[in-house]
Structure formats: structure tokens, C-alpha cells
N, C-alpha and C. Protein backbone atom coordinates (compact mmCIF):
# COMPACT_ATOMS: atom_id res chain seq x y z
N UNK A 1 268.82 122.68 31.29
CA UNK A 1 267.47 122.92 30.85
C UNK A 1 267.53 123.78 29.60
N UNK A 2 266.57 123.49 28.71
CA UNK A 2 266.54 124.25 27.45
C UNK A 2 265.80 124.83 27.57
N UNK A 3 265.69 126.79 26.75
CA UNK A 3 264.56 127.05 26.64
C UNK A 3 264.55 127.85 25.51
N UNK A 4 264.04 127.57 24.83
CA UNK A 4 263.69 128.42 22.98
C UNK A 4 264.84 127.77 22.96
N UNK A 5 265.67 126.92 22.67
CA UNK A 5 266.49 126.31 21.99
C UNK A 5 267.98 126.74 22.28
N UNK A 6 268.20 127.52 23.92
CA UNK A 6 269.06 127.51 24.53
C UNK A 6 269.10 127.41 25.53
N UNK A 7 270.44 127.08 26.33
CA UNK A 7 270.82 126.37 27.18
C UNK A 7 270.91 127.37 28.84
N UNK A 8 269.55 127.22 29.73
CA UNK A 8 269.44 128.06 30.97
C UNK A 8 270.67 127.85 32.27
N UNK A 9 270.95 126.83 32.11
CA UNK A 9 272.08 126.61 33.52
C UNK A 9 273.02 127.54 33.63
N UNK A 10 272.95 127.89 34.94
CA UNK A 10 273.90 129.07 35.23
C UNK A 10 274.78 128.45 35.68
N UNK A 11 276.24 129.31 35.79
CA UNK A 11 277.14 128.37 35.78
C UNK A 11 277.75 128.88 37.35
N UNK A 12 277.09 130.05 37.83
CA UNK A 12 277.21 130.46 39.01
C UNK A 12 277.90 129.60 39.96
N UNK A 13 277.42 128.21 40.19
CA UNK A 13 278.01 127.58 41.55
C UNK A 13 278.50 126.36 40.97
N UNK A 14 279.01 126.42 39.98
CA UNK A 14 280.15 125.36 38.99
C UNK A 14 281.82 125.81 39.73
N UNK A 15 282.08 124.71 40.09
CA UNK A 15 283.19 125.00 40.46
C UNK A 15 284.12 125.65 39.81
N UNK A 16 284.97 126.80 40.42
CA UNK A 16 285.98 127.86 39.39
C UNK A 16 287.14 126.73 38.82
N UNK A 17 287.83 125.73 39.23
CA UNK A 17 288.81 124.78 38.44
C UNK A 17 288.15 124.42 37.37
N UNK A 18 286.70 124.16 37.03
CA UNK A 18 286.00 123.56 35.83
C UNK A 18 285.62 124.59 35.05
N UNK A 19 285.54 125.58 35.77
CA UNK A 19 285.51 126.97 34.46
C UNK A 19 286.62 127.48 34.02
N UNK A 20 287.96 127.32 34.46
CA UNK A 20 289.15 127.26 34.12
C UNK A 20 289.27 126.58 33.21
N UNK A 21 289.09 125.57 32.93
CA UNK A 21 289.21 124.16 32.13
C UNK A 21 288.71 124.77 31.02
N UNK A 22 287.70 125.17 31.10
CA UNK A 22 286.22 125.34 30.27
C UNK A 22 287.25 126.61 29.22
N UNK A 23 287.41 127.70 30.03
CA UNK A 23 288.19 128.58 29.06
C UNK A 23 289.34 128.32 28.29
N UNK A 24 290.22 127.06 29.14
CA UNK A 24 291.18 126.49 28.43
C UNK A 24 290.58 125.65 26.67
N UNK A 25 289.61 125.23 26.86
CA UNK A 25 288.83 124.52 26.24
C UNK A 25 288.31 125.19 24.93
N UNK A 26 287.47 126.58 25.26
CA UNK A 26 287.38 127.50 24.48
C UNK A 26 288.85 128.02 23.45
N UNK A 27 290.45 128.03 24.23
CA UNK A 27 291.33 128.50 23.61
C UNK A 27 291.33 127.74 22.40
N UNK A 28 291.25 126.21 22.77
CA UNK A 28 291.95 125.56 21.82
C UNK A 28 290.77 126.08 20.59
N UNK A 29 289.54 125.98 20.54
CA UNK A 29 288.65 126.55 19.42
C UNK A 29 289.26 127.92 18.57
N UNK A 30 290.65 128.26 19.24
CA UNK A 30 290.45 129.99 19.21
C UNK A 30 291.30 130.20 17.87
N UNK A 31 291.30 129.63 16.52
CA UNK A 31 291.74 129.69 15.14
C UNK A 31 290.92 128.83 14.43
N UNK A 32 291.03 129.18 13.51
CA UNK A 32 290.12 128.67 12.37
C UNK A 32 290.59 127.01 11.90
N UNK A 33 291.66 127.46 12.02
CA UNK A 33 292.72 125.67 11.40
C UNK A 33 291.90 124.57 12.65
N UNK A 34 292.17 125.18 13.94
CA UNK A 34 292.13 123.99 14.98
C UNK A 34 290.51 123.60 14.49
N UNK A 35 289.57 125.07 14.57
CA UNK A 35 288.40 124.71 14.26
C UNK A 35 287.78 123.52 13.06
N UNK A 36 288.57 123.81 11.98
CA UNK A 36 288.71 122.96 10.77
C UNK A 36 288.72 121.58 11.29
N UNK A 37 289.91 121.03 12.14
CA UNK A 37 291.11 120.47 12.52
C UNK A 37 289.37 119.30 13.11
N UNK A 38 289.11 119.80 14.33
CA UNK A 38 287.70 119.40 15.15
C UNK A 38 286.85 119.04 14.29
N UNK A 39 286.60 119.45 13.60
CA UNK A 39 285.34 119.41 12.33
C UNK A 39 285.84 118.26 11.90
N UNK A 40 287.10 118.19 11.08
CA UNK A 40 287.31 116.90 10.81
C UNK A 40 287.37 115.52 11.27
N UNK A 41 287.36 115.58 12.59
CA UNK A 41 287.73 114.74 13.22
C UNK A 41 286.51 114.24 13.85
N UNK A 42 285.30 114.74 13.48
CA UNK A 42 284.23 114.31 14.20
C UNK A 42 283.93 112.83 14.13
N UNK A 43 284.46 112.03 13.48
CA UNK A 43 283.58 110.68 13.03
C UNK A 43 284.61 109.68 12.30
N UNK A 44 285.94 110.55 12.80
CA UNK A 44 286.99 109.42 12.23
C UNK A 44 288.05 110.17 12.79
N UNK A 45 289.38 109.34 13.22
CA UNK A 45 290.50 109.00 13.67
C UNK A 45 291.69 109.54 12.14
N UNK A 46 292.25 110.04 11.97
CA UNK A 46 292.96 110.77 11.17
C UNK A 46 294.92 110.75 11.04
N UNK A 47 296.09 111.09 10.30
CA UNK A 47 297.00 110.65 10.22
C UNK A 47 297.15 112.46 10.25
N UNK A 48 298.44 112.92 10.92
CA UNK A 48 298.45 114.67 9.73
C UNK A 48 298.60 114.74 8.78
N UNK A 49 299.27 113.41 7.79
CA UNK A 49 299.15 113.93 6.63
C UNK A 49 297.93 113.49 6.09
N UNK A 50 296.99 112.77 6.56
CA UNK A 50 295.60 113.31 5.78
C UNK A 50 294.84 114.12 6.10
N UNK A 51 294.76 115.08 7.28
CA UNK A 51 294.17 116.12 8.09
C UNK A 51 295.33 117.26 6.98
N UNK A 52 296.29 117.02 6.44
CA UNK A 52 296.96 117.98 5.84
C UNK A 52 296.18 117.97 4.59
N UNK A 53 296.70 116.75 3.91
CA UNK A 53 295.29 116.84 2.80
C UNK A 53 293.94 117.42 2.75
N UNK A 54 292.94 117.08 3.72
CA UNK A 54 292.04 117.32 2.90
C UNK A 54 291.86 118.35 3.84
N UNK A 55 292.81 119.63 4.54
CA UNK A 55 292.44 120.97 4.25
C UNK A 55 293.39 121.84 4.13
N UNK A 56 294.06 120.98 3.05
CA UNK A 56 295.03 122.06 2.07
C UNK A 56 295.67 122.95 3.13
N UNK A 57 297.12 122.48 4.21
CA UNK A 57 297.67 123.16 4.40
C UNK A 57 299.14 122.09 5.28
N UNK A 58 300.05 122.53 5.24
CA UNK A 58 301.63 122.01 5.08
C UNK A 58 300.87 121.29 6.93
N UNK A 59 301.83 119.95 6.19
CA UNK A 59 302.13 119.10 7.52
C UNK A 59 302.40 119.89 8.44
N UNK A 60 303.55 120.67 8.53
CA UNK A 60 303.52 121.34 9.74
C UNK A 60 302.97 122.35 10.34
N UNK A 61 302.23 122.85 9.64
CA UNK A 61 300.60 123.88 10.38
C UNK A 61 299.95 123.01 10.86
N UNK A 62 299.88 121.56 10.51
CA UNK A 62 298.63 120.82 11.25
C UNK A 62 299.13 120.25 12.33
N UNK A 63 300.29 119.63 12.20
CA UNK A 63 301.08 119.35 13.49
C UNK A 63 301.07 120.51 14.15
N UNK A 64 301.84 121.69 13.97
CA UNK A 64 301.55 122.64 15.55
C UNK A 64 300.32 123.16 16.10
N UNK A 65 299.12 122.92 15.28
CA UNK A 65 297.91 123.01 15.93
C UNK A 65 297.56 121.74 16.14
N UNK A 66 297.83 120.67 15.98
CA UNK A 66 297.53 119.37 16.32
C UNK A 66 298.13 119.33 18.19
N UNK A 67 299.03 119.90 17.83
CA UNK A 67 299.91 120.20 19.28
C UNK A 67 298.78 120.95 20.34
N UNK A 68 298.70 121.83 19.64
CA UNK A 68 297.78 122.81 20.70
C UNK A 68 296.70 122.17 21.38
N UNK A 69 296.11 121.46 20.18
CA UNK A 69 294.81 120.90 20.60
C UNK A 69 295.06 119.74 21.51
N UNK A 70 296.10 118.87 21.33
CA UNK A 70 296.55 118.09 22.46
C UNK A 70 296.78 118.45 23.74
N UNK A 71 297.11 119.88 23.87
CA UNK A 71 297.62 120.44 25.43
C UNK A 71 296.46 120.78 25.55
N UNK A 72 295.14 121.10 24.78
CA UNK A 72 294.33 121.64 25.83
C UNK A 72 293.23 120.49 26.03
N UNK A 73 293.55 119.44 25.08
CA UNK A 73 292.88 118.08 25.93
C UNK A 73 291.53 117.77 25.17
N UNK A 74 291.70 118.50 23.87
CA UNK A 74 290.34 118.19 22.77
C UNK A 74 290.81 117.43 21.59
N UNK A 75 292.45 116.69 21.49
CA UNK A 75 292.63 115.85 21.05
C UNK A 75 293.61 114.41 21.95
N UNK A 76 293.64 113.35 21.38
CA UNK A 76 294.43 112.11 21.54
C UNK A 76 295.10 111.96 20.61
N UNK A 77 296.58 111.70 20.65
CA UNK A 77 297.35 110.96 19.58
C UNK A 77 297.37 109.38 20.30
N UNK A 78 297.15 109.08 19.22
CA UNK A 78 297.32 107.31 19.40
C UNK A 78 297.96 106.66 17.87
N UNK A 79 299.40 105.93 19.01
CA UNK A 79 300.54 105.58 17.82
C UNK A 79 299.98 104.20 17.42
N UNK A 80 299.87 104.24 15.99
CA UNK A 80 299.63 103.25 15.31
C UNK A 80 300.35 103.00 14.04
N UNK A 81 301.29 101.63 14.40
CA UNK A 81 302.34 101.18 13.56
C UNK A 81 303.23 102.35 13.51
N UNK A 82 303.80 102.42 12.43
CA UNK A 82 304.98 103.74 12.16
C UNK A 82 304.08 105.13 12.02
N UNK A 83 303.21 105.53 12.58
CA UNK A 83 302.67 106.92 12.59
C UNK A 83 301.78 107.18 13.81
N UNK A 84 300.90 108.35 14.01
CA UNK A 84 300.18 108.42 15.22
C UNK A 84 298.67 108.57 14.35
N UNK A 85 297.66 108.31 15.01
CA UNK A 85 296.26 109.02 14.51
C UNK A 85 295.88 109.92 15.57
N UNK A 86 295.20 110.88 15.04
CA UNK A 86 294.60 111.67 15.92
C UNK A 86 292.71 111.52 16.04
N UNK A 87 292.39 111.85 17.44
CA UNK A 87 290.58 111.78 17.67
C UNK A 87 290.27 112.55 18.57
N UNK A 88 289.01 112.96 18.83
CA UNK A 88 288.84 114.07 19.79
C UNK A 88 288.77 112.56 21.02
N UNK A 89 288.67 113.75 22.34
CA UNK A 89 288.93 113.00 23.45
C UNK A 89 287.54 113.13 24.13
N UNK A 90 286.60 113.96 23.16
CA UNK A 90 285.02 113.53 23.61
C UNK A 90 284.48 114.08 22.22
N UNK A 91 283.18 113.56 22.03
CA UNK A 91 282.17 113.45 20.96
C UNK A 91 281.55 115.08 21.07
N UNK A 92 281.38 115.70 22.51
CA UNK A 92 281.09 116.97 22.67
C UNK A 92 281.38 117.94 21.73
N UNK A 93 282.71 117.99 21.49
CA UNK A 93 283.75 118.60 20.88
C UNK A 93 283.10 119.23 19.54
N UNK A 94 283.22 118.04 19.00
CA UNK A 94 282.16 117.80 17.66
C UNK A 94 281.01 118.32 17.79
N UNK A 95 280.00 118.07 19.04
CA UNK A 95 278.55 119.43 19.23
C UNK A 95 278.91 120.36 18.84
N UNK A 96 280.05 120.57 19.67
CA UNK A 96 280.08 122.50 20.18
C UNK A 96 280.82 123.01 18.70
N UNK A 97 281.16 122.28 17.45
CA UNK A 97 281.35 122.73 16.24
C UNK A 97 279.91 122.75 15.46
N UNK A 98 278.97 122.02 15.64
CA UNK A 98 277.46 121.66 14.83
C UNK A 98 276.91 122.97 15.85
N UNK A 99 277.16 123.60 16.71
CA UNK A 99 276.13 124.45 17.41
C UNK A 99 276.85 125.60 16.80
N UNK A 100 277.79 126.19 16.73
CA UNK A 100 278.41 126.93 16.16
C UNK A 100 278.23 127.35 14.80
N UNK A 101 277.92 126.17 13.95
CA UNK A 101 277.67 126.58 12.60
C UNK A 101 276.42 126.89 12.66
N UNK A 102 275.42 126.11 13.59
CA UNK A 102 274.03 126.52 13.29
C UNK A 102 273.95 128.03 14.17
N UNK A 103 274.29 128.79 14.81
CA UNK A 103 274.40 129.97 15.10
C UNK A 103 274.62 130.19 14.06
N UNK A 104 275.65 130.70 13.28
CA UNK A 104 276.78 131.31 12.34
C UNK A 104 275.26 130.42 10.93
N UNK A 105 274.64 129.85 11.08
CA UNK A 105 273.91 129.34 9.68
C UNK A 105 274.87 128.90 8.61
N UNK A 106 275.78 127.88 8.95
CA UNK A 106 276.49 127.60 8.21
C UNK A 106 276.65 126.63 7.62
């Protein structure tokens, strides 16, 4: 339920394994790169070296946060031909970056 333009559900009798999850979930958000990383990925399927490109930082910073974000289950690699692409593993993902900036007015 919404009210003034936030979200009332208490999370009181949510099962504790799904709030586990949930904080796991939060980790992967927990740097700016991964954050970037999500942002990009909202609306297209990606290679690291173009997730390296277009935010200016070495293949292998995006691969070991590409990593991270895979263990905590807010990305998919899917191998295609001689490379992998990466996508989030829900569209949510992508909200909870658009709610964030509009807090932050960004």
C-alpha cells in the first residue's frame, strides 16, 4: 500500500530467509560501480567490455563487480558465441535504482 508516495507494508511477518535475501540484495547495491553497473543494464543485455566502456573503468573492475553482482543474484551471465552478456535477473532491480535517484533528486 502506498501512502504520500511511500511504501506502508511492514515487513514484520515476512519471513526471516526473505529478509536475509533482501539484505543480501541490498549488499550487492553497496558501491557505486555495481550501482552504475544496474543502471546500465536496465534495458539492455551488455558484454564487460562494453559495460567497461561506457563507464570508463578497466575490464577487470567490471568483471569483479560483475562477479559480485552474480553471487548475490541481481545479475545473469548468458554465454553468447565466444563471450558472455550480462542482464539483471529482474526488472525490479532497475526500480530500486529510478527510486533511489528520485530520493537523492538525481
Amino acid at each position: 500500500m502506498m501512502k504520500g508516495g511511500h511504501c506502508t507494508l511492514s515487513l514484520n511477518n515476512v519471513n526471516q530467509k526473505k529478509i536475509e535475501k533482501a539484505a543480501e540484495i541490498f549488499k550487492g547495491f553497496g558501491n557505486p560501480i555495481r550501482i552504475k553497473i544496474i543502471d546500465l543494464l536496465r534495458d539492455q543485455s551488455l558484454r564487460v567490455k562494453e559495460i567497461s566502456e561506457a563507464l570508463d573503468y578497466s575490464q577487470p573492475i567490471i568483471s569483479q563487480q560483475l562477479k559480485i553482482l552474480k553471487g548475490n543474484g541481481i545479475v545473469n551471465r548468458i554465454k553468447k558465441k565466444q563471450s558472455y552478456l550480462y542482464e539483471l535477473t529482474d526488472p525490479h532491480y532497475s526500480d530500486m535504482i529510478k527510486c533511489m535517484k528520485g530520493c537523492l533528486g538525481i
